[in-house]
C-alpha atoms as a PDB file:
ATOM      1  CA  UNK A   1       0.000   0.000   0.000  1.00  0.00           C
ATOM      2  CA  UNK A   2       1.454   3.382  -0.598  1.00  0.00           C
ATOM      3  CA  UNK A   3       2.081   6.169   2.099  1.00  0.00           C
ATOM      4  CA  UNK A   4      -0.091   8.107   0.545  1.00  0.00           C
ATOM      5  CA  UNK A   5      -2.810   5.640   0.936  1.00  0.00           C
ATOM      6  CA  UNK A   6      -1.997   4.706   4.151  1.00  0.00           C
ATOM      7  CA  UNK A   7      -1.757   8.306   5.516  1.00  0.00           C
ATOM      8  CA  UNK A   8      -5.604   9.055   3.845  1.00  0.00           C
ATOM      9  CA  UNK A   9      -6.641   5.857   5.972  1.00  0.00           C
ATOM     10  CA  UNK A  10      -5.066   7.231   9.473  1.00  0.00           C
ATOM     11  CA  UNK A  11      -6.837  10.444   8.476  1.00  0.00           C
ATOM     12  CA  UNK A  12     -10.209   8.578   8.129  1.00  0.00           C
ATOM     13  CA  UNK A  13      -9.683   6.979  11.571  1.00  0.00           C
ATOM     14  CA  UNK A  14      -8.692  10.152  13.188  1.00  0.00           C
ATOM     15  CA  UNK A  15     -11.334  11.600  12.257  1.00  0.00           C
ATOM     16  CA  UNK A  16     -14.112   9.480  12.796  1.00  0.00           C
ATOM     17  CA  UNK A  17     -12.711   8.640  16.318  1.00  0.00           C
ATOM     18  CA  UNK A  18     -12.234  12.153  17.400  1.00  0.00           C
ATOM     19  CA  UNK A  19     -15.897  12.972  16.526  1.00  0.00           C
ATOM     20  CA  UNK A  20     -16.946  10.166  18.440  1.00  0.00           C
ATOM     21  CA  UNK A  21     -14.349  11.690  21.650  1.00  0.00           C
ATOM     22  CA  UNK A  22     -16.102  15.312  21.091  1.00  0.00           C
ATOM     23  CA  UNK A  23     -19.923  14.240  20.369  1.00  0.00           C
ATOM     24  CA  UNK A  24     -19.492  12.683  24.048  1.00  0.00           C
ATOM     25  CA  UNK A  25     -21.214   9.800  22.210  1.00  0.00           C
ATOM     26  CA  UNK A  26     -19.902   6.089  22.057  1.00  0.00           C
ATOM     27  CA  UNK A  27     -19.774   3.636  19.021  1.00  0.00           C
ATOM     28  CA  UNK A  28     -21.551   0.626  20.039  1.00  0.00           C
ATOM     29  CA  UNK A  29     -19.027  -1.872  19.581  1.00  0.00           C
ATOM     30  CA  UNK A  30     -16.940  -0.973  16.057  1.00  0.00           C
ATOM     31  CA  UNK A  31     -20.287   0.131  14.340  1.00  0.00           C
ATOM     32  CA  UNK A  32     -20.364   3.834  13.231  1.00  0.00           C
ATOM     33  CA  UNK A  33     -24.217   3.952  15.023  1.00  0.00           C
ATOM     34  CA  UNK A  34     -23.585   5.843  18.151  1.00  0.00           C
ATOM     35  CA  UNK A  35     -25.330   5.456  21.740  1.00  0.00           C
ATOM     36  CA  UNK A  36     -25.808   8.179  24.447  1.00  0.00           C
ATOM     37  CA  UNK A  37     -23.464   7.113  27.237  1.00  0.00           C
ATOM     38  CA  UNK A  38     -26.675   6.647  29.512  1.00  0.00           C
ATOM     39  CA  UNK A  39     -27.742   4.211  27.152  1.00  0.00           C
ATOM     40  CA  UNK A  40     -28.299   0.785  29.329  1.00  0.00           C
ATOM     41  CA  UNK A  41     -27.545  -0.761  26.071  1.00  0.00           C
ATOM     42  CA  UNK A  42     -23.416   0.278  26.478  1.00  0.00           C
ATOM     43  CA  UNK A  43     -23.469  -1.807  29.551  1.00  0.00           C
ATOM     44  CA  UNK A  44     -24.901  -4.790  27.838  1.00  0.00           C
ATOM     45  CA  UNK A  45     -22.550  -4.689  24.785  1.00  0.00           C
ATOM     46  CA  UNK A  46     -19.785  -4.537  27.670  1.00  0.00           C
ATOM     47  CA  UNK A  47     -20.477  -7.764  29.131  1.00  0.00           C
ATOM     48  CA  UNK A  48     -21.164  -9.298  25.760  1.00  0.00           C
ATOM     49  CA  UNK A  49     -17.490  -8.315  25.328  1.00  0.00           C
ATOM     50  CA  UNK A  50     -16.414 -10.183  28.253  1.00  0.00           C
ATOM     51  CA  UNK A  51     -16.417  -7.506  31.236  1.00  0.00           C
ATOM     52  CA  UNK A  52     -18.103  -7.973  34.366  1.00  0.00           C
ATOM     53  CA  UNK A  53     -20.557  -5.658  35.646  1.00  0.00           C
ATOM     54  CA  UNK A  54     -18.123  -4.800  38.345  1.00  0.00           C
ATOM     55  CA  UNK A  55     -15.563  -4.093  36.149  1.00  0.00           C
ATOM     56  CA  UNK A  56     -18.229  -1.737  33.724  1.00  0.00           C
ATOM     57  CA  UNK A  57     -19.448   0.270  37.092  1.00  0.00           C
ATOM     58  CA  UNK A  58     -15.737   0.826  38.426  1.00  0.00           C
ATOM     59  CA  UNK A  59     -14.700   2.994  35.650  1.00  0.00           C
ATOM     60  CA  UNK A  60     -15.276   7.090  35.509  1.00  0.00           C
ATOM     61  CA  UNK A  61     -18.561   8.101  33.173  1.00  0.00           C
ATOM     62  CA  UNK A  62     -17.314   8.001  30.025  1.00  0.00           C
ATOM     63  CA  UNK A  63     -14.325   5.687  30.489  1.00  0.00           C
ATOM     64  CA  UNK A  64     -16.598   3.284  28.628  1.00  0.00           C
ATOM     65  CA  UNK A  65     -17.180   3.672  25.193  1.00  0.00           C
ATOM     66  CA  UNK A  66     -18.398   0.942  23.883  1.00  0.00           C
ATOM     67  CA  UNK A  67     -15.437   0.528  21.001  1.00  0.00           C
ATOM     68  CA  UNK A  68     -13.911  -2.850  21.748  1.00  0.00           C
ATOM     69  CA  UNK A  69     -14.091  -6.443  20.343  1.00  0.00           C
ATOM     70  CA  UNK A  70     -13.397  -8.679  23.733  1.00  0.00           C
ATOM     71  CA  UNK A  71     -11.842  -8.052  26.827  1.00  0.00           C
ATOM     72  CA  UNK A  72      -7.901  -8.277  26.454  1.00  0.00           C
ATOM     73  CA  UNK A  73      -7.569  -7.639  30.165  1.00  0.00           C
ATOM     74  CA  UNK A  74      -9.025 -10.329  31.232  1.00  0.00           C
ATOM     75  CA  UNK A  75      -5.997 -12.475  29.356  1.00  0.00           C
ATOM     76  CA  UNK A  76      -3.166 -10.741  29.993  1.00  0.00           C
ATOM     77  CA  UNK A  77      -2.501 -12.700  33.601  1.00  0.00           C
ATOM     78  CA  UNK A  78      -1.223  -9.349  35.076  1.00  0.00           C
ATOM     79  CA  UNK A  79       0.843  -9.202  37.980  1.00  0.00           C
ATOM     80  CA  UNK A  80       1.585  -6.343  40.313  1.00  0.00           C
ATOM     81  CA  UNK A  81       3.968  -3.791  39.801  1.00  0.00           C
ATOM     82  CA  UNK A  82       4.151  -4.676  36.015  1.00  0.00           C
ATOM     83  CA  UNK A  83       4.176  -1.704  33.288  1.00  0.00           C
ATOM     84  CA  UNK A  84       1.471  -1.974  30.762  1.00  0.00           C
ATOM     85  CA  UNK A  85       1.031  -0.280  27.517  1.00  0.00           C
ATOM     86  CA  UNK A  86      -2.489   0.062  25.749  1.00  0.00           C
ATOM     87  CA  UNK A  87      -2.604   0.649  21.989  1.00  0.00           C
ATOM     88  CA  UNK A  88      -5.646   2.726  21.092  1.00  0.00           C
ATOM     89  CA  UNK A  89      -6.821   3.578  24.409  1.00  0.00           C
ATOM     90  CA  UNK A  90      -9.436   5.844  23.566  1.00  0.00           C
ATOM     91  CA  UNK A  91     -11.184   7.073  26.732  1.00  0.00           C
ATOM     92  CA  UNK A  92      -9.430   5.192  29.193  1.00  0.00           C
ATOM     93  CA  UNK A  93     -11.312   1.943  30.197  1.00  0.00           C
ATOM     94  CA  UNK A  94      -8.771  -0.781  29.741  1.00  0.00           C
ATOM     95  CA  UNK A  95      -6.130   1.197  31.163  1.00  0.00           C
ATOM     96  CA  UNK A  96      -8.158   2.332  34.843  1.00  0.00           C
ATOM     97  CA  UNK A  97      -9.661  -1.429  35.086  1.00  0.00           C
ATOM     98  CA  UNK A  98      -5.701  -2.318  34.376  1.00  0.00           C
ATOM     99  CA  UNK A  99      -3.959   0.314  36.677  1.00  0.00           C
ATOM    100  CA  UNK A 100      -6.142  -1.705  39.702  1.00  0.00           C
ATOM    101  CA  UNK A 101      -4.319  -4.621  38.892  1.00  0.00           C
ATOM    102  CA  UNK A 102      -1.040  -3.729  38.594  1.00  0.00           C
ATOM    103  CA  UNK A 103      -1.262  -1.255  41.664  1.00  0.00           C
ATOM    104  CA  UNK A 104       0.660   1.711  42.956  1.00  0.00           C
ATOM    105  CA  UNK A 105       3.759  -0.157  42.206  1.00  0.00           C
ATOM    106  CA  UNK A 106       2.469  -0.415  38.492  1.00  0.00           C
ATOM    107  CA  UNK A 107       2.201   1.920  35.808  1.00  0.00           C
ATOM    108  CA  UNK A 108      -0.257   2.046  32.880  1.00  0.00           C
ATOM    109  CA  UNK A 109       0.587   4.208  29.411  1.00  0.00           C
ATOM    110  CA  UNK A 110      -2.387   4.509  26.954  1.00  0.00           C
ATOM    111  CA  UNK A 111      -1.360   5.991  23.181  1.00  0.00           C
ATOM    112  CA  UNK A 112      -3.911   6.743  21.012  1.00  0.00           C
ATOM    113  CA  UNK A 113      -3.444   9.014  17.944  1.00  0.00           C
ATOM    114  CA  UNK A 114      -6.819  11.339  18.563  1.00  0.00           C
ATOM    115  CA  UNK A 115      -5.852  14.433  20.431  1.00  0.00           C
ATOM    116  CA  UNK A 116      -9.451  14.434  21.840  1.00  0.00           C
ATOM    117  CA  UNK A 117      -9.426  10.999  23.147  1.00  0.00           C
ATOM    118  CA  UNK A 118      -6.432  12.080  24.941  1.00  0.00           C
ATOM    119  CA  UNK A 119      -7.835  15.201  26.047  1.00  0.00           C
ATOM    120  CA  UNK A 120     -10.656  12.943  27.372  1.00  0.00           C
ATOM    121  CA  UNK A 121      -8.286   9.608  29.171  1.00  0.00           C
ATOM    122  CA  UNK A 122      -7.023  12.505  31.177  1.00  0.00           C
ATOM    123  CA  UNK A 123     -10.200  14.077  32.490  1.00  0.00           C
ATOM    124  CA  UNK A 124     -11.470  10.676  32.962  1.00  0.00           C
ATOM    125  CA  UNK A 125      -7.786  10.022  34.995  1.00  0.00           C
ATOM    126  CA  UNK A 126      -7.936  12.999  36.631  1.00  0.00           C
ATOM    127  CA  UNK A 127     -11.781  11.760  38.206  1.00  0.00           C
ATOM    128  CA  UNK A 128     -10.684   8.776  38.668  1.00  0.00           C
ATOM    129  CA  UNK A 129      -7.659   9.976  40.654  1.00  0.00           C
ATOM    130  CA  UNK A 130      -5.900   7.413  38.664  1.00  0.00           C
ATOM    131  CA  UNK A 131      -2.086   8.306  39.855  1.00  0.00           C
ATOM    132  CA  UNK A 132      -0.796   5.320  38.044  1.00  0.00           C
ATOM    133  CA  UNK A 133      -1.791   5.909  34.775  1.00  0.00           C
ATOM    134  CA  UNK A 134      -0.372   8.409  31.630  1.00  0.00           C
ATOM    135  CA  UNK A 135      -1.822   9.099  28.419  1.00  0.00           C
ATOM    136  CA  UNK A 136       0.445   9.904  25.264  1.00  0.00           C
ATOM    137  CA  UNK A 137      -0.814  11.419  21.760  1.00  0.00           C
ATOM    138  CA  UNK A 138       0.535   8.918  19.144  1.00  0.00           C
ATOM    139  CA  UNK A 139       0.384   6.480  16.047  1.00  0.00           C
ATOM    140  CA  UNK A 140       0.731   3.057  16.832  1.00  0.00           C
ATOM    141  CA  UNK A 141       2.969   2.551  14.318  1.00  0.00           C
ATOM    142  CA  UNK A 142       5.653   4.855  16.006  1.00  0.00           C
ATOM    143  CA  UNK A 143       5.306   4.454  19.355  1.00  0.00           C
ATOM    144  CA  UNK A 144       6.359   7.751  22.161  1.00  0.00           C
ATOM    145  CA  UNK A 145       7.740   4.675  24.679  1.00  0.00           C
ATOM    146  CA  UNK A 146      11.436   3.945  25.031  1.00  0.00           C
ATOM    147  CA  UNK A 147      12.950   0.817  24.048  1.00  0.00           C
ATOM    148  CA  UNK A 148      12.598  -2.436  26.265  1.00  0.00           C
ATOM    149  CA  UNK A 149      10.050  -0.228  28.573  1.00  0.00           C
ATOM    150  CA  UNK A 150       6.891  -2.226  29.138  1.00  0.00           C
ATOM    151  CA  UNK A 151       5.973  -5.808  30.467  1.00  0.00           C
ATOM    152  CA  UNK A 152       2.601  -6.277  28.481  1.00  0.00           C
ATOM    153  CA  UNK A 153       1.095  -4.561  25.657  1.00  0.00           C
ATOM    154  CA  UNK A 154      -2.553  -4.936  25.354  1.00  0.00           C
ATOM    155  CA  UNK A 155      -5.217  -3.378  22.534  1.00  0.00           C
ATOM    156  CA  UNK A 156      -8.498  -3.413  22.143  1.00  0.00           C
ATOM    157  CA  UNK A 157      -9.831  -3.965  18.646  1.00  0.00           C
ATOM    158  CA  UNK A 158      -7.459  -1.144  17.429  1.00  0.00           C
ATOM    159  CA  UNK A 159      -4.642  -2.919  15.475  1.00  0.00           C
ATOM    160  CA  UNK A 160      -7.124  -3.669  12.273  1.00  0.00           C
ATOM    161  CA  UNK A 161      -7.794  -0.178  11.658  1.00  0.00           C
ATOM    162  CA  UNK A 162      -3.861   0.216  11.084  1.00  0.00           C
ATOM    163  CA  UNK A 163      -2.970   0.203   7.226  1.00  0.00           C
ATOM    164  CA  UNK A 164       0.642  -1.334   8.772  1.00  0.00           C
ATOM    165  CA  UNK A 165       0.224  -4.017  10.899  1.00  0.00           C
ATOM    166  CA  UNK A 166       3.972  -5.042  10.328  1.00  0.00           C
ATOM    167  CA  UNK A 167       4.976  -1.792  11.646  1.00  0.00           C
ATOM    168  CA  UNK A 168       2.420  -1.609  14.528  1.00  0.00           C
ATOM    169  CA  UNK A 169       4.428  -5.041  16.120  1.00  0.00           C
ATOM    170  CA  UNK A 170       7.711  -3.987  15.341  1.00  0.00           C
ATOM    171  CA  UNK A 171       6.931  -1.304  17.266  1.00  0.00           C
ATOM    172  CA  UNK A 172       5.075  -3.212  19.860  1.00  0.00           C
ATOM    173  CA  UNK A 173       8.467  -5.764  19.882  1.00  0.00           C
ATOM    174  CA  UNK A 174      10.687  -2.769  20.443  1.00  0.00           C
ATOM    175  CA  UNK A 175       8.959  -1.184  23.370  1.00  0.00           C
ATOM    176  CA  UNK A 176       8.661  -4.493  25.403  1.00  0.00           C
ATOM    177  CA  UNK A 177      11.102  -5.902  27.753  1.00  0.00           C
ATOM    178  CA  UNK A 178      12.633  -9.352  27.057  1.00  0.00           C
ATOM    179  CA  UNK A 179       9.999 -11.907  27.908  1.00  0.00           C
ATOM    180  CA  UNK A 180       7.009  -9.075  27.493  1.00  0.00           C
ATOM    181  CA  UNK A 181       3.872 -10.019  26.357  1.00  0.00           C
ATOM    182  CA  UNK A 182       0.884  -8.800  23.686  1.00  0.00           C
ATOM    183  CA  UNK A 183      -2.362  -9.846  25.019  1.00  0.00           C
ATOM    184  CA  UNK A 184      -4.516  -8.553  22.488  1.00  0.00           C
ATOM    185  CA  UNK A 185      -8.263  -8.594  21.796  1.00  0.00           C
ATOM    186  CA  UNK A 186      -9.041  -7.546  17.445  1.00  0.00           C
ATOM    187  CA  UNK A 187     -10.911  -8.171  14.846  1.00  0.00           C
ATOM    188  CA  UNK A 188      -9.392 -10.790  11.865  1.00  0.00           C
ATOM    189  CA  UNK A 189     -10.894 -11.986   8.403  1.00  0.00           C
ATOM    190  CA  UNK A 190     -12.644 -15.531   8.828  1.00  0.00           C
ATOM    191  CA  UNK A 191     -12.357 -15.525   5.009  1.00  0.00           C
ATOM    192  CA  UNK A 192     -11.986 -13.416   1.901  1.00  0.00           C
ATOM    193  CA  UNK A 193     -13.898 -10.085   1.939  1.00  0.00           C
ATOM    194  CA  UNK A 194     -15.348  -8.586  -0.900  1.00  0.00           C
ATOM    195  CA  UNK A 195     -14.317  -6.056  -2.984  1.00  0.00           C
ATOM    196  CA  UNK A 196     -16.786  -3.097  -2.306  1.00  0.00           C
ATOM    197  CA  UNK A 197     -16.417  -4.571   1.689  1.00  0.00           C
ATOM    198  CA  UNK A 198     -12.683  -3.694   1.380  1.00  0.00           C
ATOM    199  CA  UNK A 199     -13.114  -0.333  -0.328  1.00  0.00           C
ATOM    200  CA  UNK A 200     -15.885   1.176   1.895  1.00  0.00           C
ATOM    201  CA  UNK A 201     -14.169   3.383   3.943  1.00  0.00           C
ATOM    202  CA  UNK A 202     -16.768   3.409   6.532  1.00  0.00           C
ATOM    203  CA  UNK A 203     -16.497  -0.193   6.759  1.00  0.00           C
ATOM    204  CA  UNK A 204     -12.721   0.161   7.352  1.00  0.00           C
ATOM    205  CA  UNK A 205     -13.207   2.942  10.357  1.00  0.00           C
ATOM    206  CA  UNK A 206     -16.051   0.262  11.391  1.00  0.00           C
ATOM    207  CA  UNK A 207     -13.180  -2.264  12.104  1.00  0.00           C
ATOM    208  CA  UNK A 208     -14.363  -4.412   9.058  1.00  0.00           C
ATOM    209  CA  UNK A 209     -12.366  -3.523   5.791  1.00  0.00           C
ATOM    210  CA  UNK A 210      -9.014  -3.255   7.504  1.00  0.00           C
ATOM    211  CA  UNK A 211      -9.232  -6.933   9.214  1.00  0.00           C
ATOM    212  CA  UNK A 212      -5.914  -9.289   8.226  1.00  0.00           C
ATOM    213  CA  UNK A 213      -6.327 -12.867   8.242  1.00  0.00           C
ATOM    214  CA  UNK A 214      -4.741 -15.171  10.703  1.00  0.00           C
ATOM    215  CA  UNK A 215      -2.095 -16.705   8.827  1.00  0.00           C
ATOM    216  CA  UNK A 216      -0.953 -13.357   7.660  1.00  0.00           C
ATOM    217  CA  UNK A 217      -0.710 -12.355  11.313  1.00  0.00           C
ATOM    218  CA  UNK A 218       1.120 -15.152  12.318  1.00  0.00           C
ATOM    219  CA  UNK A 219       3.681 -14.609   9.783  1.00  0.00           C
ATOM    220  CA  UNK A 220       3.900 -11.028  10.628  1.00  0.00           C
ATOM    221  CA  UNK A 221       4.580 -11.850  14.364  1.00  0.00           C
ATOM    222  CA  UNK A 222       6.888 -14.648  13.265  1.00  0.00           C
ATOM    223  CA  UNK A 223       8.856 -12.362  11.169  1.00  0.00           C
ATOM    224  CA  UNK A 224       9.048  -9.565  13.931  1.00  0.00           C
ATOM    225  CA  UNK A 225      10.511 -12.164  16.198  1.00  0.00           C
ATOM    226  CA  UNK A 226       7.497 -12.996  18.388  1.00  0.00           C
ATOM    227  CA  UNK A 227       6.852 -16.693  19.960  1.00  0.00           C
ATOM    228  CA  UNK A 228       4.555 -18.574  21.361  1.00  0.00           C
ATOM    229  CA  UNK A 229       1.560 -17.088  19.393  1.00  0.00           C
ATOM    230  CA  UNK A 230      -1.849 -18.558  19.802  1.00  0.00           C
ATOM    231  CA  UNK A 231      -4.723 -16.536  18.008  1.00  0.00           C
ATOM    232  CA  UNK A 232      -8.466 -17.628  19.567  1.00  0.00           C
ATOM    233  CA  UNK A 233     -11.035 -17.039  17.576  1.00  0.00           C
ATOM    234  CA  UNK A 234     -14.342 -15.866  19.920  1.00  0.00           C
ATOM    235  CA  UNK A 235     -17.188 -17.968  17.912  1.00  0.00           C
ATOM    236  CA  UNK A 236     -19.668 -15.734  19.903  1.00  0.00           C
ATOM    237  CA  UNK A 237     -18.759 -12.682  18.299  1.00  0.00           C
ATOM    238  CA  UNK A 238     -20.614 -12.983  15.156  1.00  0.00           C
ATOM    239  CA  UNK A 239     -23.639 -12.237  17.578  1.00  0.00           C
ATOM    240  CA  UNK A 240     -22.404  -8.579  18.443  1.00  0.00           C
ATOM    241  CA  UNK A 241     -20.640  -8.006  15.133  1.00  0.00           C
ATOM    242  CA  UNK A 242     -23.731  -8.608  12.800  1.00  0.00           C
ATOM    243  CA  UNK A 243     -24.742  -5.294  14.562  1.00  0.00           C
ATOM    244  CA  UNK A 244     -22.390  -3.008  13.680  1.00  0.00           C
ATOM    245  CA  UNK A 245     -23.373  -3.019  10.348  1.00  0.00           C
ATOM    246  CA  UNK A 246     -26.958  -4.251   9.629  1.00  0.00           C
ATOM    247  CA  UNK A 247     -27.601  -6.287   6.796  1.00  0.00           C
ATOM    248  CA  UNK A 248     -24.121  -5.952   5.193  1.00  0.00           C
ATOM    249  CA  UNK A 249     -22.922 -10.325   6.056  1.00  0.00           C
ATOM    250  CA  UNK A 250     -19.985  -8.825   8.110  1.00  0.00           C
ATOM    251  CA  UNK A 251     -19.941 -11.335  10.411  1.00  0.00           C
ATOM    252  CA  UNK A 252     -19.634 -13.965   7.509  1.00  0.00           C
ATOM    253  CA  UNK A 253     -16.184 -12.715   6.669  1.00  0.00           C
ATOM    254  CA  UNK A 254     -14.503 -11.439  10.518  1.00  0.00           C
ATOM    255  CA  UNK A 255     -14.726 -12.820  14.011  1.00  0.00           C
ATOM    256  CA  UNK A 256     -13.332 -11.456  16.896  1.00  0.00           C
ATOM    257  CA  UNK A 257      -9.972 -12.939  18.182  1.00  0.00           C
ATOM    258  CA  UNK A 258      -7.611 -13.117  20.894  1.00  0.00           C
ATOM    259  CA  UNK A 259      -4.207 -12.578  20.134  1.00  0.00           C
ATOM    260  CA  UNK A 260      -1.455 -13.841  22.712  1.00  0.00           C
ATOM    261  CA  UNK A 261       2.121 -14.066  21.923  1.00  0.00           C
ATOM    262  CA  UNK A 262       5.327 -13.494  23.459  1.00  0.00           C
ATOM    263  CA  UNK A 263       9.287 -11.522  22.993  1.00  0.00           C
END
């Protein structure tokens, strides 16, 4: 794909992702349909996704947005005191129900490239009186975290809406410590999409278009130097995917997967 092409797609995302962070709206799931967050029906995607309704209530209003696939938390067997990094953190949620788990002794970064998402992780940490957690404005791709700095990287149906995956875990290899961890929750192609699937650009913010398949991202996380990878496909999530886009057979070509590997 060319830069050119690439940079239009981040542009896309940006976009549609910081009206979502303004609108004080959330995106039900990965569909571009948004939901008041008072809507009772945020709370039910939530535990569709795999989060406890302890886990949805301990969070700051509008920590939950309703934009993942799964629940990467939930698989990352964290430990206290480790350092976490979450790619795409949006407003906040993985990273506050993380920073409880790795404790005072733990940190938390969240990057996301939306300088109101940002702008609203750190109101939501600042409510929160989340000490342990940081929020920095950045691509995936090109990470603002030193080499060798973080224990486990999570993300949170994020990675597909990159136009360079191959980048995105170089990066994500670079940043972790020897022995680190992804434990990652995305969307990933079941089989081959159609053509006017792939070229709807609404379909690509949507988490759709932009899905790889799993071979191609276990040789992408072979080539990086990853081991130990084990991608889990969630057979459930056809029921919460074939309502992000009504009617369109999404959920005949992706499924939601968990993605665990190892440095």
């Amino acid at each position: 794909m060319e830069e050119q092409k690439k940079d239009e797609i981040r542009q896309e995302v940006r976009k549609r992702y910081g009206d979502i962070a303004k609108s004080d709206s959330t995106g039900c799931g990965c569909s571009p349909s948004c939901c008041t967050l008072q809507d009772p029906s945020i709370k039910d995607l939530s535990a569709k996704l795999g989060y406890t309704s302890q886990e949805i209530d301990s969070v700051p209003d509008g920590a939950n947005m309703g934009l993942g696939c799964g629940n990467p938390q939930a698989i990352a067997m964290l430990k206290e005191g480790e350092a976490v990094l979450d790619l795409g953190s949006g407003g906040g949620f993985d990273c506050f129900l993380i920073a409880k788990q790795v404790g005072n002794k733990g940190r938390v970064i969240g990057v996301d490239m939306t300088p109101d998402m940002i702008s609203k992780a750190r109101e939501n940490a600042q409510n929160g009186n989340y000490t342990n957690v940081e929020f920095r404005l950045g691509e995936i791709e090109h990470l603002p975290v030193a080499d060798n700095a973080v224990d486990v990287i999570i993300s949170n149906c994020v990675i597909n809406l990159s136009p360079d995956k191959s980048q995105v875990f170089r990066e994500a290899y670079r940043v972790l410590k020897p022995g680190g961890r992804l434990a990652i929750s995305d969307v990933v192609a079941i089989q081959e999409l159609p053509e006017a699937m792939k070229n709807d650009p609404e379909k690509y913010t949507g988490c759709i278009a932009g899905a790889a398949t799993i071979d191609e991202l276990k040789t992408i996380l072979e080539q990086v130097g990853f081991v130990n990878i084990k991608i889990l496909i969630n057979e459930e999530s056809k029921n919460f995917i074939k309502d992000w886009f009504p009617g369109s057979g999404a959920e005949k070509f992706v499924a939601s997967a968990f993605i665990l590997t190892q440095k």
